[in-house]
Protein backbone atom coordinates (compact mmCIF):
# COMPACT_ATOMS: atom_id res chain seq x y z
CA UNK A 1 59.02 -27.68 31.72
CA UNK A 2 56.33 -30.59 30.91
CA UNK A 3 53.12 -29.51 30.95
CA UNK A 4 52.46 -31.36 34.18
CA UNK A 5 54.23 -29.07 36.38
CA UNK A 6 52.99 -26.20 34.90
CA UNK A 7 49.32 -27.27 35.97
CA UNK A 8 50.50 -28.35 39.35
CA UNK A 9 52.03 -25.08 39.92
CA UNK A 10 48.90 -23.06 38.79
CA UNK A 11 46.83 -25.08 41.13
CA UNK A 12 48.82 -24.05 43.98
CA UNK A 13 49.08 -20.32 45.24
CA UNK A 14 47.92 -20.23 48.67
CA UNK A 15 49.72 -20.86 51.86
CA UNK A 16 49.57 -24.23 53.75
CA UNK A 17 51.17 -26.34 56.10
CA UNK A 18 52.61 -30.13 55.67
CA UNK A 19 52.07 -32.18 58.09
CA UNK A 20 54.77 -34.22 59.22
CA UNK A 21 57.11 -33.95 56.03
CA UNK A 22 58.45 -30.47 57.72
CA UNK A 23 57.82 -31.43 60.58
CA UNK A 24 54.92 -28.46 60.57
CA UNK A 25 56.84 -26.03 59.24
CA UNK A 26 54.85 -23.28 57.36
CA UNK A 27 55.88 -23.37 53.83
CA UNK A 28 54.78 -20.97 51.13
CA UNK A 29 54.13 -22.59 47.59
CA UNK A 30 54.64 -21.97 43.97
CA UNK A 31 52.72 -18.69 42.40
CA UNK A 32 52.83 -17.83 38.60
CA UNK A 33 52.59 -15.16 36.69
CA UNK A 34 51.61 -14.09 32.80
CA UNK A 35 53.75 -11.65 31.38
CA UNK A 36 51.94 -12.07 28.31
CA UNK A 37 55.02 -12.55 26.00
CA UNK A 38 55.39 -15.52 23.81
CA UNK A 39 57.39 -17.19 21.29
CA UNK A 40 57.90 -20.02 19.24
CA UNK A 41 60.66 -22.17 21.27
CA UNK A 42 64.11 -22.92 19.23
CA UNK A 43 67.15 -24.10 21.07
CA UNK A 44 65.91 -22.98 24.51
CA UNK A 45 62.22 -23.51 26.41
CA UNK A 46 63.45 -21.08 28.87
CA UNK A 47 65.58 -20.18 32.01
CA UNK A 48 65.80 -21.10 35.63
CA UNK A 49 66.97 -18.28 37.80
CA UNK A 50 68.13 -19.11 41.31
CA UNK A 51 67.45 -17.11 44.19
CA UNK A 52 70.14 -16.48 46.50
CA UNK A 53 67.55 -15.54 49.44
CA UNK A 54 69.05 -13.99 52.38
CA UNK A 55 72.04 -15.17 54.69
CA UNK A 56 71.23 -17.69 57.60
CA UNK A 57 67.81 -18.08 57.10
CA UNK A 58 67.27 -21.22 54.08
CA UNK A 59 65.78 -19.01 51.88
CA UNK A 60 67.16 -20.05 48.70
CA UNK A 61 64.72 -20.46 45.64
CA UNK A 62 64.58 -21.46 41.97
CA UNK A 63 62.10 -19.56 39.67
CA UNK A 64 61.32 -20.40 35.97
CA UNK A 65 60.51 -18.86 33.08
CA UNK A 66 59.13 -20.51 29.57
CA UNK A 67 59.35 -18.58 26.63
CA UNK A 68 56.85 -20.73 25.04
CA UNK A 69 53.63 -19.75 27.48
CA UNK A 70 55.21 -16.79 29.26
CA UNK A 71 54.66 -17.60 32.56
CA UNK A 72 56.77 -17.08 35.20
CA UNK A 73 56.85 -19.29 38.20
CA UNK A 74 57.96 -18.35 41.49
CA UNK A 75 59.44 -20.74 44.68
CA UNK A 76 58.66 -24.20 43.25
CA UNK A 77 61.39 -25.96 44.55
CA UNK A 78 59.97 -27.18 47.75
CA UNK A 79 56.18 -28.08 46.30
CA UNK A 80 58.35 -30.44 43.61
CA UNK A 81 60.68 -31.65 46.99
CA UNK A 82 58.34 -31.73 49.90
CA UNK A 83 60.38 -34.34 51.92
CA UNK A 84 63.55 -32.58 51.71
CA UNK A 85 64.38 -30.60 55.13
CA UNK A 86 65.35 -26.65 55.07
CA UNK A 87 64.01 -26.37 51.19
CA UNK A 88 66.63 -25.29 48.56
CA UNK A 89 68.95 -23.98 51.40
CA UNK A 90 71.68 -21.30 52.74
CA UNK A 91 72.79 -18.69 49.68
CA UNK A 92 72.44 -20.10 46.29
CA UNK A 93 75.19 -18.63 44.46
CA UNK A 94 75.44 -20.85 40.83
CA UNK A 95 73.71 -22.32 38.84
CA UNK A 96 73.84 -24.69 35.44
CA UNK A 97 72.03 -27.26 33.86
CA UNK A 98 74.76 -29.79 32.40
CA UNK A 99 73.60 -33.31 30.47
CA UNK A 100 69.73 -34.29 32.11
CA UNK A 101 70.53 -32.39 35.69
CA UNK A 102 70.68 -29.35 36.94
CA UNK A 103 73.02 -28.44 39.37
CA UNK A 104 72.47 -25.99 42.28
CA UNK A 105 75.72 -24.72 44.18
CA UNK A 106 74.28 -23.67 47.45
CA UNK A 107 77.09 -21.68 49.29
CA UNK A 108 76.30 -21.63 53.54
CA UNK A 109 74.60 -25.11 53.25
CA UNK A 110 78.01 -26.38 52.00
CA UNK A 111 76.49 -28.42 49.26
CA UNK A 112 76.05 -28.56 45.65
CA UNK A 113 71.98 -29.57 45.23
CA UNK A 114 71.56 -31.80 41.84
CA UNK A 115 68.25 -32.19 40.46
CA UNK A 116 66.64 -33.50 37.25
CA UNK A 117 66.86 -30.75 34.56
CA UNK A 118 63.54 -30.91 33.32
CA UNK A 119 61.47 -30.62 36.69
CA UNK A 120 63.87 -29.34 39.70
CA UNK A 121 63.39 -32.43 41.66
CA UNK A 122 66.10 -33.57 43.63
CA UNK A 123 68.61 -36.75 43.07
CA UNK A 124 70.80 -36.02 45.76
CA UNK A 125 73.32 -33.78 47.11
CA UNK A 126 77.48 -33.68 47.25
CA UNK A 127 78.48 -31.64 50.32
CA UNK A 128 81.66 -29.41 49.10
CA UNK A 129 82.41 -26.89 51.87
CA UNK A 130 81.66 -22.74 50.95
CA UNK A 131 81.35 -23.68 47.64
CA UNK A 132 80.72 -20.68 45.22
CA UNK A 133 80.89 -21.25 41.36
CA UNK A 134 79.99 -24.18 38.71
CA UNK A 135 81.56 -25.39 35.24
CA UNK A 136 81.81 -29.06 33.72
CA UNK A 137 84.73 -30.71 30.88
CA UNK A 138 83.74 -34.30 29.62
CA UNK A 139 81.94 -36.47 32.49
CA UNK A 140 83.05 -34.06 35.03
CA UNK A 141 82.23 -30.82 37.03
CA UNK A 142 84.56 -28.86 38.81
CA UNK A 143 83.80 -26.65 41.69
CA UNK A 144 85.26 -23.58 43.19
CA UNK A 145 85.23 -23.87 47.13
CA UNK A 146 86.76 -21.03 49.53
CA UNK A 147 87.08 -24.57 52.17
CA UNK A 148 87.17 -22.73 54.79
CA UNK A 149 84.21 -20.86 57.10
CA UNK A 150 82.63 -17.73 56.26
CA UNK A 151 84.46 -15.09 58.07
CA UNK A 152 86.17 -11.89 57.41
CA UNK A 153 89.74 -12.51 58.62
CA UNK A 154 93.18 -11.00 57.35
CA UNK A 155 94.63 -13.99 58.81
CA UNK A 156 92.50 -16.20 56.98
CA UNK A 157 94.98 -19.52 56.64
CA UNK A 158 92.50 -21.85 55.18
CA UNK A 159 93.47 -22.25 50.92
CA UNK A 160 90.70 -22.98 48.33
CA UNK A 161 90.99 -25.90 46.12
CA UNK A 162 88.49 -26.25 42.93
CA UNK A 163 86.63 -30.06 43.33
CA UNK A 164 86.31 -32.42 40.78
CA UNK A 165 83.41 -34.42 40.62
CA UNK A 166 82.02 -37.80 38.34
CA UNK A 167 78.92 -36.38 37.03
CA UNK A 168 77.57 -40.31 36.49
CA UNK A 169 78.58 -41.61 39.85
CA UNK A 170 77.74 -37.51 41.52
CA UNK A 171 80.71 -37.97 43.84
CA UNK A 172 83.71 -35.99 44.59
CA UNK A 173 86.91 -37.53 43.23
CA UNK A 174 89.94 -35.27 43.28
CA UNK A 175 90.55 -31.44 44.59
CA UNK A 176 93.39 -29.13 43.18
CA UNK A 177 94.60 -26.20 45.50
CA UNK A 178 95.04 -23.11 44.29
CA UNK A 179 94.26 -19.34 45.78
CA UNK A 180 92.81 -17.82 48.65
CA UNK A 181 88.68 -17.85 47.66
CA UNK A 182 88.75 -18.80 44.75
CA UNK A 183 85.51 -17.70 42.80
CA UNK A 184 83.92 -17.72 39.44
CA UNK A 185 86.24 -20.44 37.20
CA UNK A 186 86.07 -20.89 33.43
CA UNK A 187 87.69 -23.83 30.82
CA UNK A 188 89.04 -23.44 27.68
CA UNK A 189 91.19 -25.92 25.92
CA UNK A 190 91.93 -28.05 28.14
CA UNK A 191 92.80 -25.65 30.83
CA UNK A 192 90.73 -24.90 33.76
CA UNK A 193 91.03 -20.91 35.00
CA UNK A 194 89.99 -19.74 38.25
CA UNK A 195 89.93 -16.12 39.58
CA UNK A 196 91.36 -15.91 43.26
CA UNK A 197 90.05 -13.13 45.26
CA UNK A 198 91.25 -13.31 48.49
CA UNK A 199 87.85 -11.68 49.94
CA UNK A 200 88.24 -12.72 53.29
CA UNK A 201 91.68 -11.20 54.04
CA UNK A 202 91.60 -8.38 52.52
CA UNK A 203 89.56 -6.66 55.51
CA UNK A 204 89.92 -3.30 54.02
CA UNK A 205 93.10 -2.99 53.43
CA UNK A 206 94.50 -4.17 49.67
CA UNK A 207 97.41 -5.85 50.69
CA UNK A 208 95.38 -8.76 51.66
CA UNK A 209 93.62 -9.52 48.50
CA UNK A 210 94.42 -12.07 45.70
CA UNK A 211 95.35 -10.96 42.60
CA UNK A 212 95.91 -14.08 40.36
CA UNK A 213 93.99 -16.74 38.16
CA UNK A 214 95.04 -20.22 38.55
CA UNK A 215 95.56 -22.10 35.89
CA UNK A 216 94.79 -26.14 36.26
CA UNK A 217 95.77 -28.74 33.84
CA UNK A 218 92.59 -30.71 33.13
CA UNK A 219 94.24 -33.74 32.44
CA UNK A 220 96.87 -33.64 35.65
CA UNK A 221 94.14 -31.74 37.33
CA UNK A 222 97.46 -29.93 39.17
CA UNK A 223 97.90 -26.33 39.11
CA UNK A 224 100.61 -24.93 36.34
CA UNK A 225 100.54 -21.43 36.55
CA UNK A 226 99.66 -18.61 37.90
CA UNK A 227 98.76 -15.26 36.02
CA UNK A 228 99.04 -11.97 37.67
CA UNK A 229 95.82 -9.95 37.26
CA UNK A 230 94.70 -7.34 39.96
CA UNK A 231 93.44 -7.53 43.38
CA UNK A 232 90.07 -8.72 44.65
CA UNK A 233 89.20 -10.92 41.38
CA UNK A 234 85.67 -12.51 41.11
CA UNK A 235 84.27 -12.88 37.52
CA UNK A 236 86.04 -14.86 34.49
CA UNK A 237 84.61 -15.44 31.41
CA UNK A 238 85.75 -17.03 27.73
CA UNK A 239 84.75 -14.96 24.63
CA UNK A 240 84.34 -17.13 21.59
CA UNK A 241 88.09 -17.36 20.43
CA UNK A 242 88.51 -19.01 24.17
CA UNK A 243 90.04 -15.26 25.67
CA UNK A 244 89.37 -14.63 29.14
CA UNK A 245 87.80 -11.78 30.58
CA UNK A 246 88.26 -10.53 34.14
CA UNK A 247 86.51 -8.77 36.72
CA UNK A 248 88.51 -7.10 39.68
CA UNK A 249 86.43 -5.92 42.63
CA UNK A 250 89.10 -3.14 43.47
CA UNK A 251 89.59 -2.15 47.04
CA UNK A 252 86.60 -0.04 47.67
CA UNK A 253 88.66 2.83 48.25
CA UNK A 254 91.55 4.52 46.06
CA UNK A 255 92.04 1.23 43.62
CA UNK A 256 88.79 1.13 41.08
CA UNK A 257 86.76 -1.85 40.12
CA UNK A 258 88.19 -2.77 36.21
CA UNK A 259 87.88 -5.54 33.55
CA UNK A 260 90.59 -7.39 32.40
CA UNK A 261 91.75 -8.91 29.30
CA UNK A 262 93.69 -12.30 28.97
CA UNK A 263 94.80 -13.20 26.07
CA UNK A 264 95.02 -17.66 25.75
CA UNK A 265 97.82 -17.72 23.57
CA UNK A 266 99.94 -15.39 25.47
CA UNK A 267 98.42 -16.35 28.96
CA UNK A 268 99.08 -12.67 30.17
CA UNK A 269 96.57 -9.41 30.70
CA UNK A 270 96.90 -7.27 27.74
CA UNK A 271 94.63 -5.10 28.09
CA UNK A 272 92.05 -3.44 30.72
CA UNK A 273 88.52 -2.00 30.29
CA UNK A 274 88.00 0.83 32.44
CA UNK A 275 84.35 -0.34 33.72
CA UNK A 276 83.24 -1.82 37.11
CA UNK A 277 82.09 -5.47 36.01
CA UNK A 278 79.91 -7.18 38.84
CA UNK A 279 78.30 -9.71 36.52
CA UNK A 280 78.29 -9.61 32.61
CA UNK A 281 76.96 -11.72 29.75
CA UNK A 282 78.75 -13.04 26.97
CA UNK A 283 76.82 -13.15 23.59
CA UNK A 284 77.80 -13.50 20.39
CA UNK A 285 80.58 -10.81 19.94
CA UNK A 286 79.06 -8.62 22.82
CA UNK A 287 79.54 -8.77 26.64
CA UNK A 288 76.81 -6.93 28.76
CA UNK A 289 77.76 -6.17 31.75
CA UNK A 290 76.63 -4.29 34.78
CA UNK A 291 78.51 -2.64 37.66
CA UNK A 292 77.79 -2.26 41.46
CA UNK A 293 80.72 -0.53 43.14
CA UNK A 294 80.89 0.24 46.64
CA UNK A 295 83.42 3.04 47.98
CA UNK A 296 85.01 3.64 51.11
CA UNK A 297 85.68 7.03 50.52
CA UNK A 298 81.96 8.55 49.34
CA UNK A 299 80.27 5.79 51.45
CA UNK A 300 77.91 5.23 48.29
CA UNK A 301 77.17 2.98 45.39
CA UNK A 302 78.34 3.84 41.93
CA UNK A 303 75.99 1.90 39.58
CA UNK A 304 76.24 1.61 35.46
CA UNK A 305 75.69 -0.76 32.78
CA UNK A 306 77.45 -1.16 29.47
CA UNK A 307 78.39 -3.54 26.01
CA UNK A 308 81.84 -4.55 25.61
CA UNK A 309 82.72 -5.80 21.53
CA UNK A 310 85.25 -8.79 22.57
CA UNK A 311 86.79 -8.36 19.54
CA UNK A 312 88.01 -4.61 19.66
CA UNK A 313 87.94 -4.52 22.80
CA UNK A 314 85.55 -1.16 22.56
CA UNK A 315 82.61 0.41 24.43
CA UNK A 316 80.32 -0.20 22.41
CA UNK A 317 77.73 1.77 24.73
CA UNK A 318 77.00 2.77 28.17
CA UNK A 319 73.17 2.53 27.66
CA UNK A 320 72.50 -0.93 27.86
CA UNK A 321 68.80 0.00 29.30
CA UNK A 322 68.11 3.55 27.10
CA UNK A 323 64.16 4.13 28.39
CA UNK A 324 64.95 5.30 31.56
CA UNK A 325 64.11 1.95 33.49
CA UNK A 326 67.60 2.20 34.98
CA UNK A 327 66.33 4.47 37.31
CA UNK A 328 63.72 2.42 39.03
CA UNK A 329 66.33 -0.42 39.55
CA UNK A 330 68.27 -0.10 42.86
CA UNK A 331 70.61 -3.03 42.78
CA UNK A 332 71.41 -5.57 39.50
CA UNK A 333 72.05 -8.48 40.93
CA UNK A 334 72.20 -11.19 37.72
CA UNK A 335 72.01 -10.60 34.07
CA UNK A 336 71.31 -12.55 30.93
CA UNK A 337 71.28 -12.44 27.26
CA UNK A 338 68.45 -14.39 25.21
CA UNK A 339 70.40 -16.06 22.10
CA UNK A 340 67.76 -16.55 19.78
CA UNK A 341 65.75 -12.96 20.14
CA UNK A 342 68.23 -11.14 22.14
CA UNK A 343 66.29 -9.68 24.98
CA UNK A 344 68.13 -8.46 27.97
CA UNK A 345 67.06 -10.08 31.65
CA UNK A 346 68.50 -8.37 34.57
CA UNK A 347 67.26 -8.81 38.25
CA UNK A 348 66.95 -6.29 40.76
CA UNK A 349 68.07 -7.03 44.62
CA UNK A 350 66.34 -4.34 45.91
CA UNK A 351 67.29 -3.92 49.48
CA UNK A 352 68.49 -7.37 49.68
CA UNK A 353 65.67 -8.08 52.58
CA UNK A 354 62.34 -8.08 50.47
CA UNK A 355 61.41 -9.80 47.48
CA UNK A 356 63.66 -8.69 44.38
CA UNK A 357 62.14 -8.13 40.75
CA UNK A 358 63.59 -9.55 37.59
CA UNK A 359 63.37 -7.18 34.24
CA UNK A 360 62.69 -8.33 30.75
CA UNK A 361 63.72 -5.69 27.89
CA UNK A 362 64.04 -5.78 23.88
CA UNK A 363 67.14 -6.06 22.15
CA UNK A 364 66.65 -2.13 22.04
CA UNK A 365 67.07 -1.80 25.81
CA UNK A 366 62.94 -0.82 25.79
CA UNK A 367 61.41 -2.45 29.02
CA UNK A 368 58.90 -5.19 28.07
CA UNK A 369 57.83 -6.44 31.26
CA UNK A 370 58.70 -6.98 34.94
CA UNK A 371 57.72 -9.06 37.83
CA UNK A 372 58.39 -10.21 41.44
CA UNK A 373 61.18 -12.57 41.91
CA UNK A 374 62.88 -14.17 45.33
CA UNK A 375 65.03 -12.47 47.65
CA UNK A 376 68.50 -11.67 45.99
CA UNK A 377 67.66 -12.95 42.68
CA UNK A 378 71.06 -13.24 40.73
CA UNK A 379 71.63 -16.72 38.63
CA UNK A 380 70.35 -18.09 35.50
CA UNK A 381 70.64 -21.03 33.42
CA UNK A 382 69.46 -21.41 30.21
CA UNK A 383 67.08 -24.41 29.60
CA UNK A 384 68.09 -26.33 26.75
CA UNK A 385 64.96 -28.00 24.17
CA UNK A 386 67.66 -31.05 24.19
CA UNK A 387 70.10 -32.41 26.65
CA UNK A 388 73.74 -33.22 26.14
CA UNK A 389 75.43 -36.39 27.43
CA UNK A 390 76.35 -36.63 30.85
């Protein structure tokens, strides 16, 4: 971030109240924090990680990190966009920084929120209805949407459809239909895949989850294919030889939460991981992941963390945190993998009502540092020393 911001954010760490731009609504401000790490700054100046802040109630926030000073800001958002009603918004649930913006997708509030890479503040908005994941091809970004309300309905009849949208003009152009909720969506040669989870229907009982990717043709933008997976699918991911990898949610009761292989060339499943995989990092050769599974049948939480070698296909460990830190974290919520020095960030949700805490550890797994994040902190994007072309 320009050195600018940084000294407008240190200057401001009390509570105060706008007049007139919020219409008097009480607004707390940036705060930052030294974690006393530094480094020398390569390919990346840092990360934003987006807040998801809890259902109904606008709290949404951004917080950044530079590797360069260490400090870690908190809620800055709304200081650097004072005008803009209801702050960051309803659920932010992606996040990415493609070309010179950075692109919030902002699940209740129906919107995707694009702002200026380098300093958060806002160009405008495209309103895409319960939209939930982010990825761009070319001049364009496509975006997952479940199109339909938020509601937990075995009867759901509403479709998804992925949007397309001109990243010059930042309007929506085309939509493709494909599954029933479609979440997280990945491209790899030309293709774009999205997993289709079927969340909303499956109320408890499996029969009324998803269990396909779609596959869209980039340049028909029409859906081609279909490939079976499992039920309840959320995660996908491309290793470096463009494979995907697949998270199924299970059913919470008798079927378990697993991660999938799909091979491009064969555009099948050929093989399964038996881990939960909420969230994971790809890296290199190595995928980190973390799991958070909920079952119906002990009415409790089974939580672990592992590294996946995308090339054998091997647990590589099941120790991804090995000084006992695991034990003071009570829900991962987001994870990332530093490419240059290879430390290991992974938030903590807490009890998904108070302020979470985001983790910083060595390469080792040995805790460095920690501090306070948002409410439900769970998405990152890398800042990049140089932009791409929109």
């Amino acid at each position: 971030m320009r050195k600018t911001i940084y000294l407008l954010f240190s200057l401001v760490t009390v509570l105060i109240i706008f007049n007139g731009c919020r219409n008097d609504i009480e607004m707390i401000l940036s705060e930052t924090e030294d974690t006393g790490f530094t480094r020398e700054v390569s390919g990346y100046k840092g990360f934003y990680l987006l807040n998801e802040g809890n259902m109904g109630s606008n709290k949404a926030t951004l917080d950044y990190y530079s590797f360069e000073t260490g400090i870690y800001t908190r809620n800055f958002y709304a200081e650097v966009n004072p005008t803009v009603p209801k702050e960051l918004g309803d659920v932010g649930n992606d996040i990415a920084i493609y070309g010179s913006k950075l692109y919030a997708v902002i699940n209740c509030s129906n919107k995707v929120e694009v702002m200026e890479y380098e300093t958060a503040k806002r160009i405008t908005q495209i309103e895409i209805p319960n939209c939930r994941f982010i990825k761009f091809h070319g001049r364009y970004a496509y975006v997952t949407s479940y199109a339909g309300p938020v509601v937990i309905d075995p009867n759901y009849e509403q479709i998804g459809f992925v949007a397309k949208i001109d990243t010059t003009t930042l309007k929506e152009i085309d939509r493709c239909l494909v599954g029933f909720q479609p979440d997280e969506l990945e491209i790899v040669e030309g293709k774009i895949y999205v997993a289709n989870s079927g969340g909303y229907m499956g109320a408890g009982e499996t029969s009324g989850y998803e269990r396909t990717v779609s596959v869209i043709d980039i340049a028909t933008f029409k859906e081609e294919n279909r490939i079976d997976v499992a039920y309840n699918l959320e995660r996908i991911k491309a290793d470096k030889r463009g494979n995907l990898w697949v998270s199924s949610r299970g059913d919470y009761k008798g079927l378990p939460a697993r991660l999938f292989f799909i091979d491009k060339e064969k555009q099948q499943v050929t093989d399964t991981i038996p881990i939960a995989a909420t969230n994971y990092w790809i890296d290199d050769d190595l995928l980190y992941v973390y799991g958070t599974e909920w079952s119906y049948i002990t009415n409790d939480w089974s939580i672990s963390y592992s590294i996946v070698d995308t090339r054998t296909h091997e647990i590589v460990t099941k120790n991804i945190i090995t000084d006992g830190t695991d034990r003071e974290i009570e829900k991962p919520y987001g994870i990332l993998v530093d490419p240059e020095t290879k430390d290991i960030y992974i938030t903590d949700a807490g009890n998904y009502v108070t302020p979470g805490l985001l983790y910083c550890f060595d390469k080792n797994g040995k805790k460095k540092w920690v501090k306070r994040s948002g409410n439900i902190p769970g998405h990152f994007a890398l800042h990049p020393v140089y932009k791409t072309e929109d």
